[in-house]
Protein backbone atom coordinates (compact mmCIF):
# COMPACT_ATOMS: atom_id res chain seq x y z
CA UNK A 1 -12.72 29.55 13.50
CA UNK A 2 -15.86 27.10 13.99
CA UNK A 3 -16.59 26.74 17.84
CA UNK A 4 -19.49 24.28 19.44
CA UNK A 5 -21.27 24.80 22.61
CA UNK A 6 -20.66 20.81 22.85
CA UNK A 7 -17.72 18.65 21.28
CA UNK A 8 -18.03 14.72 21.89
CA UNK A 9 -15.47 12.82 21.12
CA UNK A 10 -16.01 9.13 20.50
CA UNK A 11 -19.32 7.94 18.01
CA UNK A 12 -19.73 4.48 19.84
CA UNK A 13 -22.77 3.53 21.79
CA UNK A 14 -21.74 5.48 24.43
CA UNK A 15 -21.03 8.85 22.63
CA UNK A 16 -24.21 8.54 20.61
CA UNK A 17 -26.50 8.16 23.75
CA UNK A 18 -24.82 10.93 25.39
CA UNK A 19 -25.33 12.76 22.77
CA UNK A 20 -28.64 12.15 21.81
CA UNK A 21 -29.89 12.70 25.78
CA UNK A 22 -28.05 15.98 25.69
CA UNK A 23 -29.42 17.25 22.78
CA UNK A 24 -33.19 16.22 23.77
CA UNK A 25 -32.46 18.46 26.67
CA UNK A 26 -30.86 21.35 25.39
CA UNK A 27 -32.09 21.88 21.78
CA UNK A 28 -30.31 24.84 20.79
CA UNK A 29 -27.04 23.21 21.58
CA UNK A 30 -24.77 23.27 18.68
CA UNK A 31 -23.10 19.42 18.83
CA UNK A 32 -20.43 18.16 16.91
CA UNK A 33 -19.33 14.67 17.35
CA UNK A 34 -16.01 13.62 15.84
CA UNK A 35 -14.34 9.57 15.62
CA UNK A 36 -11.47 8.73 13.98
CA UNK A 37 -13.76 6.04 12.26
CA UNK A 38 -14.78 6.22 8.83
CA UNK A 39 -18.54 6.34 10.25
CA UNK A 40 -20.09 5.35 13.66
CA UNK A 41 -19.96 2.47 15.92
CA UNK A 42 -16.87 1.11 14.52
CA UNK A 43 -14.55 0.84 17.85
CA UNK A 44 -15.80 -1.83 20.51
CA UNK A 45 -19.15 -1.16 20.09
CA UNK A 46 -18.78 -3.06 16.75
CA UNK A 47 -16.92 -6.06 18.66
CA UNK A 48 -19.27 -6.47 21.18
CA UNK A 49 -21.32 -9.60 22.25
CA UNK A 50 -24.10 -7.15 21.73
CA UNK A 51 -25.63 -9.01 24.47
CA UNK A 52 -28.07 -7.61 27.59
CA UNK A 53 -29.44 -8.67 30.44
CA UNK A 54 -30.86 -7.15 34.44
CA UNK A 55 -29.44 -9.96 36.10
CA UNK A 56 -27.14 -7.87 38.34
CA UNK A 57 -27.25 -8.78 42.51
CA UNK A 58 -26.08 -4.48 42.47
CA UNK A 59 -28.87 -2.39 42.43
CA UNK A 60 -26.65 0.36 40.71
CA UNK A 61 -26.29 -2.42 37.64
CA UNK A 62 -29.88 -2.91 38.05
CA UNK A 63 -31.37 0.40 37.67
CA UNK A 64 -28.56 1.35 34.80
CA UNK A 65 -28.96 -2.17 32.76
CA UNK A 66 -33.26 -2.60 33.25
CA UNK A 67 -33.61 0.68 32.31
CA UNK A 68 -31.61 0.29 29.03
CA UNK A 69 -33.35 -2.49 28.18
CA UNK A 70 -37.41 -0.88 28.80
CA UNK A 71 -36.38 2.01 26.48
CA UNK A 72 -34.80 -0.09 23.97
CA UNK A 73 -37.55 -2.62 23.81
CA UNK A 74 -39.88 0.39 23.36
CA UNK A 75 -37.91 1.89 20.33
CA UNK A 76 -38.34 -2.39 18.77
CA UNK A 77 -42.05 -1.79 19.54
CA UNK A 78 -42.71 1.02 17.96
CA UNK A 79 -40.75 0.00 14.89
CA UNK A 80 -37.65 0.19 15.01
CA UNK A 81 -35.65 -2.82 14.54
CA UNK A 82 -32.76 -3.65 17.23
CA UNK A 83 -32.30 -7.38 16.74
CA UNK A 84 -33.53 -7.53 20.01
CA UNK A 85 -34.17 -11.36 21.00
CA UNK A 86 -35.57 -12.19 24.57
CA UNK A 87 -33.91 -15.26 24.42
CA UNK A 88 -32.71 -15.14 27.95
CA UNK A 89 -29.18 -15.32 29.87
CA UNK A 90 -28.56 -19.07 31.19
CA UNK A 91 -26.13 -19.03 34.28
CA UNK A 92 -24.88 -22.55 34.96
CA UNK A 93 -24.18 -23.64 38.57
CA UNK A 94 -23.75 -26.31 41.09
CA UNK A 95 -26.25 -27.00 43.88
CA UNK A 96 -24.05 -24.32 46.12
CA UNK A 97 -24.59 -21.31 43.88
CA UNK A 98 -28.18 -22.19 42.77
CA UNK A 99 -28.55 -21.92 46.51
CA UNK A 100 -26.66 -19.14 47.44
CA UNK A 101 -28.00 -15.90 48.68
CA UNK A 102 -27.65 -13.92 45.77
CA UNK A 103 -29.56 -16.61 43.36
CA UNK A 104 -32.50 -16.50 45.48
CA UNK A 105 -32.34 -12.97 45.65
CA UNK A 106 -32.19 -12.25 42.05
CA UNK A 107 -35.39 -15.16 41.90
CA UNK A 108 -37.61 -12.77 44.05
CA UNK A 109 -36.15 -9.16 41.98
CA UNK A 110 -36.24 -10.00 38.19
CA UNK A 111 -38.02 -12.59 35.86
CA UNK A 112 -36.21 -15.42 36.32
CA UNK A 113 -36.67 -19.06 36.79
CA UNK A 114 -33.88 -22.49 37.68
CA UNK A 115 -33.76 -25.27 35.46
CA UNK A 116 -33.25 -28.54 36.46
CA UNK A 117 -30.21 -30.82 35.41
CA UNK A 118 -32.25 -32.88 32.89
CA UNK A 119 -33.39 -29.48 31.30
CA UNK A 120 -29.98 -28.97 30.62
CA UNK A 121 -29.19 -32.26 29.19
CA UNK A 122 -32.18 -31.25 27.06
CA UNK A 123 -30.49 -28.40 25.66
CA UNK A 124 -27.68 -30.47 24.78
CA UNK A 125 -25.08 -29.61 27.34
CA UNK A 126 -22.98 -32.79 29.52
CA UNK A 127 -23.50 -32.06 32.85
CA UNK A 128 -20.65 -33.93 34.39
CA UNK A 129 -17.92 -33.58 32.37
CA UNK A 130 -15.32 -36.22 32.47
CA UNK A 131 -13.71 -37.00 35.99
CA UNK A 132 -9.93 -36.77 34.58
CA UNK A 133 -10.16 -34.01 32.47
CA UNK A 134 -12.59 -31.81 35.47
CA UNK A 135 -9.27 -32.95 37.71
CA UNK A 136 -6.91 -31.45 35.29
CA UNK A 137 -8.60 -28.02 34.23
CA UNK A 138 -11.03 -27.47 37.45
CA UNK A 139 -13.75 -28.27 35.87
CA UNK A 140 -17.64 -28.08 38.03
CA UNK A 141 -20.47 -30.45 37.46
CA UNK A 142 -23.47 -28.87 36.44
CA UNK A 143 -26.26 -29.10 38.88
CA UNK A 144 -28.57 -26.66 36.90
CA UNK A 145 -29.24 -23.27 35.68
CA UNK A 146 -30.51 -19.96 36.60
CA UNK A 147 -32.14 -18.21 33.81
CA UNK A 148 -32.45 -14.43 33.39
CA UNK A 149 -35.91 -14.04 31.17
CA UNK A 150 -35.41 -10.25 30.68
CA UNK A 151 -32.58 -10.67 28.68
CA UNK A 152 -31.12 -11.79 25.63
CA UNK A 153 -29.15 -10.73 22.41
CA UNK A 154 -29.62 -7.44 20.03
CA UNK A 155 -27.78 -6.27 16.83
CA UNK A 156 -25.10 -3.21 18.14
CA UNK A 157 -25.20 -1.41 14.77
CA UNK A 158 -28.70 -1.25 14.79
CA UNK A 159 -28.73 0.71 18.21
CA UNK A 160 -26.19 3.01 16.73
CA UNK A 161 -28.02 3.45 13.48
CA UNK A 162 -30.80 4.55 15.57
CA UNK A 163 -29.18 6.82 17.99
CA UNK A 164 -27.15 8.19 14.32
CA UNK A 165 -30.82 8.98 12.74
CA UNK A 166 -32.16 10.54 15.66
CA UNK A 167 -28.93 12.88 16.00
CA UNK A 168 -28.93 13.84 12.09
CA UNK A 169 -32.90 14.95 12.26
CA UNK A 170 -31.75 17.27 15.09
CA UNK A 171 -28.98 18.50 13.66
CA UNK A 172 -26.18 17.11 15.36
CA UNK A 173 -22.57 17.62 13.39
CA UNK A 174 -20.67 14.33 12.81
CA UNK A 175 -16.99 14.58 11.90
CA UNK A 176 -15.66 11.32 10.70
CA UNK A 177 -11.82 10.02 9.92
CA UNK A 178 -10.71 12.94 12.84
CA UNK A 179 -8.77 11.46 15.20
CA UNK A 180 -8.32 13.35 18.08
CA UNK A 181 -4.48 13.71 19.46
CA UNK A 182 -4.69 16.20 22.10
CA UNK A 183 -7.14 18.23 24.45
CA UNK A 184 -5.38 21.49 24.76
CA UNK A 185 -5.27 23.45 28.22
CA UNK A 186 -5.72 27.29 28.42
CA UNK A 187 -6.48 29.78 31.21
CA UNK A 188 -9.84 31.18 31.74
CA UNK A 189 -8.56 34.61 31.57
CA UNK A 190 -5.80 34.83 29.18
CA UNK A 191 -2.85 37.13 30.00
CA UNK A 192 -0.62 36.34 26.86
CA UNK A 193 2.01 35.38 28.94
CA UNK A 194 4.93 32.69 27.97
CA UNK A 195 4.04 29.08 29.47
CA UNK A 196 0.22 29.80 30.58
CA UNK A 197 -1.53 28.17 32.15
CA UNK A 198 0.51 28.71 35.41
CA UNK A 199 -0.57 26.91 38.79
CA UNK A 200 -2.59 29.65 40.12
CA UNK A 201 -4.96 30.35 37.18
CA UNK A 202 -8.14 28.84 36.79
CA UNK A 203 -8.10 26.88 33.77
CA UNK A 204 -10.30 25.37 30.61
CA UNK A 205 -9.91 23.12 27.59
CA UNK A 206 -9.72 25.58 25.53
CA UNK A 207 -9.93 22.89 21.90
CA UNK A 208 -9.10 19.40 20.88
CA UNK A 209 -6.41 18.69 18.36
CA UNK A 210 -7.00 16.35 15.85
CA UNK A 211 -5.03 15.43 12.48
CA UNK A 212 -8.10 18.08 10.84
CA UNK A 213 -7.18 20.68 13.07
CA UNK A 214 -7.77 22.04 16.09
CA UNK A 215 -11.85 22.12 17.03
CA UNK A 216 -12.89 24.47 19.42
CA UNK A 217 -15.97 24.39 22.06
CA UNK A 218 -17.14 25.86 25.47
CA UNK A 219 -17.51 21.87 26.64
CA UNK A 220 -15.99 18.89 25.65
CA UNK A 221 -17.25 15.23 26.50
CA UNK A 222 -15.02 12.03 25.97
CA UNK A 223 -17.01 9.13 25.44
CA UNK A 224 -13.65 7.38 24.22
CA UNK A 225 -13.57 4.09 26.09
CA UNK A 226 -10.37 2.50 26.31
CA UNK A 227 -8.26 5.59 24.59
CA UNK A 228 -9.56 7.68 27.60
CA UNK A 229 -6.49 8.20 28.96
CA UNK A 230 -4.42 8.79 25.68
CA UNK A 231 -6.32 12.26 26.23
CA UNK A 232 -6.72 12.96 29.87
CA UNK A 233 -3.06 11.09 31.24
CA UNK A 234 -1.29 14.34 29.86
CA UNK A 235 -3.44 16.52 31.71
CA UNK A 236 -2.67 14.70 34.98
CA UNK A 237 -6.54 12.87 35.03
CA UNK A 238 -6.97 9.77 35.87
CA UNK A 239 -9.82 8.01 34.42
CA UNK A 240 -9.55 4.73 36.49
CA UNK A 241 -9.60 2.24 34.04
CA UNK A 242 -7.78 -0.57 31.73
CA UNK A 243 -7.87 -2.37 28.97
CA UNK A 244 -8.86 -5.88 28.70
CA UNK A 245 -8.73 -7.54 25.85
CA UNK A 246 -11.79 -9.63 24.52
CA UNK A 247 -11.82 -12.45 22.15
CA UNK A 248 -14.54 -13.97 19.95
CA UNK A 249 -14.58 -16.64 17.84
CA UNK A 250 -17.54 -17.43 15.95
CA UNK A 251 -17.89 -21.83 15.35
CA UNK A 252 -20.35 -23.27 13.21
CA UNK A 253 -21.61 -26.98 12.82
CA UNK A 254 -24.40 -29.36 11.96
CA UNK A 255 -24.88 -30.11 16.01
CA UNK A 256 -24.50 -26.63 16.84
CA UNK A 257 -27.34 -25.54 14.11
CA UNK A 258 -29.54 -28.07 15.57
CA UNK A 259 -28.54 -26.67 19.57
CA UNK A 260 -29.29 -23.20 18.31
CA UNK A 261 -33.21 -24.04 17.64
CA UNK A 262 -33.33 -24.97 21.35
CA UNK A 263 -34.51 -22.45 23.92
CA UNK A 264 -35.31 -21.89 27.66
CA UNK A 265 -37.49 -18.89 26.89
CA UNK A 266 -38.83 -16.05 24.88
CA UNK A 267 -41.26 -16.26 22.08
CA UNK A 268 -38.79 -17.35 19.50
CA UNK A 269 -36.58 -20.67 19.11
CA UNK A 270 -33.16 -19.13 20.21
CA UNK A 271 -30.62 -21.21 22.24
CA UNK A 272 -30.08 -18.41 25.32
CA UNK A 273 -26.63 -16.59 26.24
CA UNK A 274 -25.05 -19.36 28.38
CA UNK A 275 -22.55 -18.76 30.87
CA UNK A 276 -20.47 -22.43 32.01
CA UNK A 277 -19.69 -22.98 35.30
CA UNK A 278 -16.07 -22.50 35.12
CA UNK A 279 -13.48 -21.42 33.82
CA UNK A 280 -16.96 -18.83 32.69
CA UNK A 281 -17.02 -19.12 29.15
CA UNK A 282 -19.77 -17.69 27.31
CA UNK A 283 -21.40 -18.78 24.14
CA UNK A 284 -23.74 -16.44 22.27
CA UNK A 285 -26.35 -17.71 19.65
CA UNK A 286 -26.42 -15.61 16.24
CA UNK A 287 -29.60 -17.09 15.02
CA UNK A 288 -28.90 -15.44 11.48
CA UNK A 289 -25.96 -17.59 10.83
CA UNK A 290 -26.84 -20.83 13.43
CA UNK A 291 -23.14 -20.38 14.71
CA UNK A 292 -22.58 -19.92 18.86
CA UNK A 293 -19.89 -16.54 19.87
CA UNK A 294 -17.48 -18.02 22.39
CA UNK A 295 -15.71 -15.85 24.23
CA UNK A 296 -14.26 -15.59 27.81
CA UNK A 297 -13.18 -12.52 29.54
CA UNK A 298 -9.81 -12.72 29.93
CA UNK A 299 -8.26 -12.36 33.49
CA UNK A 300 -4.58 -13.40 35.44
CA UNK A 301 -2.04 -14.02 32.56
CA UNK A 302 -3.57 -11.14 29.94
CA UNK A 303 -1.87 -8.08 30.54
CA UNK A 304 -3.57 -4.19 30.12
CA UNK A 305 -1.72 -3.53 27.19
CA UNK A 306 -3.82 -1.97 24.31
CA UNK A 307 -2.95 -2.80 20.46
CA UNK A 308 -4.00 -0.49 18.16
CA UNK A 309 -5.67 -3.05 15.49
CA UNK A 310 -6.07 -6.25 18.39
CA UNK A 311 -6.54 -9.60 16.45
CA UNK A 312 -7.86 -12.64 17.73
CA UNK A 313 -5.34 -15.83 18.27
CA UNK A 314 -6.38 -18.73 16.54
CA UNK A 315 -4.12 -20.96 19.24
CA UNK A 316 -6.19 -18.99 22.13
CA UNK A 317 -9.03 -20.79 20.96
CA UNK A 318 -7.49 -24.29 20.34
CA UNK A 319 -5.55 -24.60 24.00
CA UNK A 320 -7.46 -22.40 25.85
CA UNK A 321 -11.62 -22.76 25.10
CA UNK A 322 -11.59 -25.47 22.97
CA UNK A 323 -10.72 -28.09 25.76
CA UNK A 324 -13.24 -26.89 28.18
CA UNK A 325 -16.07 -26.59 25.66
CA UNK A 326 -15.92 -29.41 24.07
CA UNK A 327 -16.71 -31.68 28.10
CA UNK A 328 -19.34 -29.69 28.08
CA UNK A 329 -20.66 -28.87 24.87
CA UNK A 330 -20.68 -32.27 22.92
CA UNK A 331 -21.52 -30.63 19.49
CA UNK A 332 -18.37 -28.34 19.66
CA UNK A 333 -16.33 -31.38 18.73
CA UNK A 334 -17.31 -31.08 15.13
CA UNK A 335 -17.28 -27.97 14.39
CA UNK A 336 -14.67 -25.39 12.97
CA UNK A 337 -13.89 -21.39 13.55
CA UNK A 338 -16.03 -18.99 11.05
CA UNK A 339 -14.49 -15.99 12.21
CA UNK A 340 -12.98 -14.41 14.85
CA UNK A 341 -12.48 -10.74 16.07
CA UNK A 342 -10.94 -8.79 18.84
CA UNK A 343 -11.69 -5.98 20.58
CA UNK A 344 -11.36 -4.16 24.58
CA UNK A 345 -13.37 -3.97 27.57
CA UNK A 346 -12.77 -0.14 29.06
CA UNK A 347 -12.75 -1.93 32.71
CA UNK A 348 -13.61 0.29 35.88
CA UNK A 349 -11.35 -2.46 38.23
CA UNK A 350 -12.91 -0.35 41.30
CA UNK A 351 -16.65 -1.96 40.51
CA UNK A 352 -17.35 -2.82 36.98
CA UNK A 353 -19.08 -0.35 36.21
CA UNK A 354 -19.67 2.70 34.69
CA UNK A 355 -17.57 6.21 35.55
CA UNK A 356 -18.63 9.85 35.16
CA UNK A 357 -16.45 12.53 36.26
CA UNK A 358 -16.28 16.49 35.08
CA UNK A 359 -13.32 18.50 35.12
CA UNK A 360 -13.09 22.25 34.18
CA UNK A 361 -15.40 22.08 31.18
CA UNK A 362 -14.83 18.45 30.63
CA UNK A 363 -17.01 15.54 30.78
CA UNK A 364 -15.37 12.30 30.70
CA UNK A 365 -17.74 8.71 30.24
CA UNK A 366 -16.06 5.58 30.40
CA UNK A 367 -15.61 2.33 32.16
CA UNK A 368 -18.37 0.51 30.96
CA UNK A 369 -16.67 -2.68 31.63
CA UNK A 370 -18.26 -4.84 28.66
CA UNK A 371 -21.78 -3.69 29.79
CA UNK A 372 -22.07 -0.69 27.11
CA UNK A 373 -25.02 -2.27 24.85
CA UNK A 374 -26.72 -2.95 27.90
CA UNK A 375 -26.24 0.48 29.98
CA UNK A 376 -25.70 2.84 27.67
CA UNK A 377 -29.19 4.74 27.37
CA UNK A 378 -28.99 5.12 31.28
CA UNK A 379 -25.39 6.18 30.69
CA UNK A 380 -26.61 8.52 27.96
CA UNK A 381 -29.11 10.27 30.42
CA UNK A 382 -26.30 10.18 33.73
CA UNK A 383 -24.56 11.92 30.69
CA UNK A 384 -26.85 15.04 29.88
CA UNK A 385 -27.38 15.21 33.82
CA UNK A 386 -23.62 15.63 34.16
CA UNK A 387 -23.44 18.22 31.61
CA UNK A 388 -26.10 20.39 32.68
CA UNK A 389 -25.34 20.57 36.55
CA UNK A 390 -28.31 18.51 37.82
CA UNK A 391 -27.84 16.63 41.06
CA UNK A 392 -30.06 13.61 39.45
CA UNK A 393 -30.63 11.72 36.55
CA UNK A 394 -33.93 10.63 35.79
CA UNK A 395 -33.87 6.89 33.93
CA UNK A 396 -36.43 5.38 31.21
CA UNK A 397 -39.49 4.39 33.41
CA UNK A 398 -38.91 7.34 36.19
CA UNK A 399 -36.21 5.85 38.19
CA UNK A 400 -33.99 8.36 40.19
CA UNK A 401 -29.83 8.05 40.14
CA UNK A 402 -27.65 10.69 41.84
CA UNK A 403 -24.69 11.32 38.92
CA UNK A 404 -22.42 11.79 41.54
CA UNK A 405 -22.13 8.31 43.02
CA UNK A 406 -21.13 7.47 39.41
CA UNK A 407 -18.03 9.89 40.16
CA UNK A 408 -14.60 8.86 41.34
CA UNK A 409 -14.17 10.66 44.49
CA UNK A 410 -17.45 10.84 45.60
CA UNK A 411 -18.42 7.18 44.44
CA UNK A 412 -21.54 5.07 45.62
CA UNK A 413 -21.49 2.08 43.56
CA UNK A 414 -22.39 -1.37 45.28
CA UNK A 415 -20.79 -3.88 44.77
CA UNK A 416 -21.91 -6.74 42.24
CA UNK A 417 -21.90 -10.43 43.06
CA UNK A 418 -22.66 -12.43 40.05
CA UNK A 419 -19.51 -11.99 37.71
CA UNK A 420 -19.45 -13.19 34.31
């Protein structure tokens, strides 16, 4: 029988940075990571926007996303390829939200900047979309746009790749195609009595079972976003969070090649993330293929319900996005769906963001509420801090976070203002 000092299940971006933190911390740990994957990154990680950006109002969000983004623009810089793009995050608003408190907060706090209605039109976005059809689907004029400069898009597989490389030169165990079923309770203390654990014994996961076998360790860490609670329900923990299911559809056309050489910032020509005003769609440049990512994150009407191979509906698109886009987004009208994927946000409904909690000799990580490209170094180091005991986490660039108000019961988080 094989047994790890540390067992992490899940190799997405999450899992990897935990495990990489944890490992530059304690080197003589033996870690194994196992994913039911054929190889890493190939949950939600993979079906991300792979977006980032600091643009939070929360300065929990702040710290855990600006963070993220210093040490991975520091692995680009020294060589490293990410796919990161500073092409910036591109909020449109009306007058009242370019005004509002949070706005000109977030003007004074990160590099930022407002752009002016005819800078928009620029871009090649209507402002005013048609009177009847804004009547019908609630549509807002656009008044202008608050940029996020410290932000942009990156390539997900290449943060995993790099996390993967690191892990392998320090000897870190990856089990692939092991899917794990079960996280199996024991006393502490064994008395090789019938139906242990009882009530009054202090108890341990003692292994996980998977369709290998059963894997044992002296601490386990889930880092298994939405299929948290497959594991932890049967043990009577509560994770606090849901699935939501995400949608992209990838378009491509001649207008939409020419919008993509546009930009707002950054060194490159590289149409930003852009958010419309309502309902908040999002459309996501891939410069490599001149096509725009729509998506929209789903909320009253889509149930929590989580499919195990989730597909994206071609009719979503057409009765749904399509309608909206195309009063805003004049070059959407000739252009056709790619591709088109599916995956989940693991959302924290308490405050969008992430959750750390230990149990026994568990560590669970989750919640990352479709901000896991962007969070998950910091989540990676809130991670080893967890493990080990320690009171604080230290961040990339020396910032200070106490694990536990990343907890459930003893939870500090405050509350963000500018949802997506």
């Amino acid at each position: 029988m094989q047994k790890y000092d540390l067992l992490i299940v899940g190799a997405g971006v999450t899992g990897l940075s935990s495990a990489y933190h944890i490992k530059k911390d304690n080197p003589d740990l033996n870690i194994c990571i196992v994913d039911k994957w054929s190889t890493y990154a190939q949950g939600n990680t993979a079906k991300s926007d792979a977006a980032f950006r600091d643009v939070f109002t929360s300065d929990t969000n702040y710290k855990l996303a600006s963070s993220s983004i210093s040490f991975y623009k520091s692995i680009q810089a020294g060589g490293f390829n990410l796919g990161m793009h500073f092409n910036g995050y591109l909020f449109l608003m009306n007058h009242r939200n370019l005004n509002s408190p949070a706005v000109q907060s977030l003007l004074r706090k990160v590099k930022s900047k407002v752009l002016s209605r005819e800078e928009i039109s620029e871009l090649g976005i209507k402002t005013d979309p048609d009177p009847e059809a804004a009547k019908i689907m609630g549509l807002r004029n656009i008044d202008g746009g608050f940029v996020g400069e410290n932000c942009g898009i990156m390539e997900p597989d290449l943060l995993a790749s790099y996390y993967v490389k690191e892990l392998e030169s320090m000897g870190v165990e990856f089990r692939y195609n092991t899917l794990a079923t079960r996280l199996n309770l024991s006393p502490s203390s064994k008395l090789n009595f019938p139906g242990e654990p009882f009530i009054w014994q202090d108890k341990i996961i003692e292994s996980v079972e998977t369709k290998s076998g059963e894997l044992f360790a002296d601490h386990f860490l889930l880092a298994t976003d939405v299929w948290t609670s497959d594991l932890t329900s049967p043990l009577g923990i509560d994770p606090f969070i849901q699935p939501k299911k995400v949608q992209v559809f990838q378009v491509q056309g001649n207008g939409i090649v020419e919008m993509i050489r546009r930009k707002v910032t950054g060194e490159e020509d590289i149409f930003p993330f852009t958010i419309l005003p309502g309902p908040s769609i999002d459309l996501r440049p891939d410069p490599k293929s001149r096509t725009f990512w729509v998506s929209y994150s789903e909320g009253i009407g889509r149930g929590f319900s989580l499919e195990e191979n989730p597909m994206a509906e071609s009719d979503y698109y057409s009765n749904n996005l399509y309608p909206v886009l195309r009063e805003y987004i004049p070059a959407i009208e000739d252009s056709r769906i790619m591709s088109s994927w599916a995956g989940y946000y693991s959302m924290n409904n308490m405050d969008g963001t992430y959750v750390l909690e230990r149990n026994m000799n568990l560590s669970v990580v989750t919640g990352s509420s479709g901000s896991g490209i962007m969070k998950a170094d910091a989540a990676g180091r809130l991670a080893s801090s967890l493990y080990s005991g320690k009171e604080k986490a230290k961040l990339y660039g020396g910032t200070e976070i106490r694990v536990s108000n990343l907890g459930i019961s003893t939870r500090r988080v405050d509350q963000e203002t500018l949802i997506i």
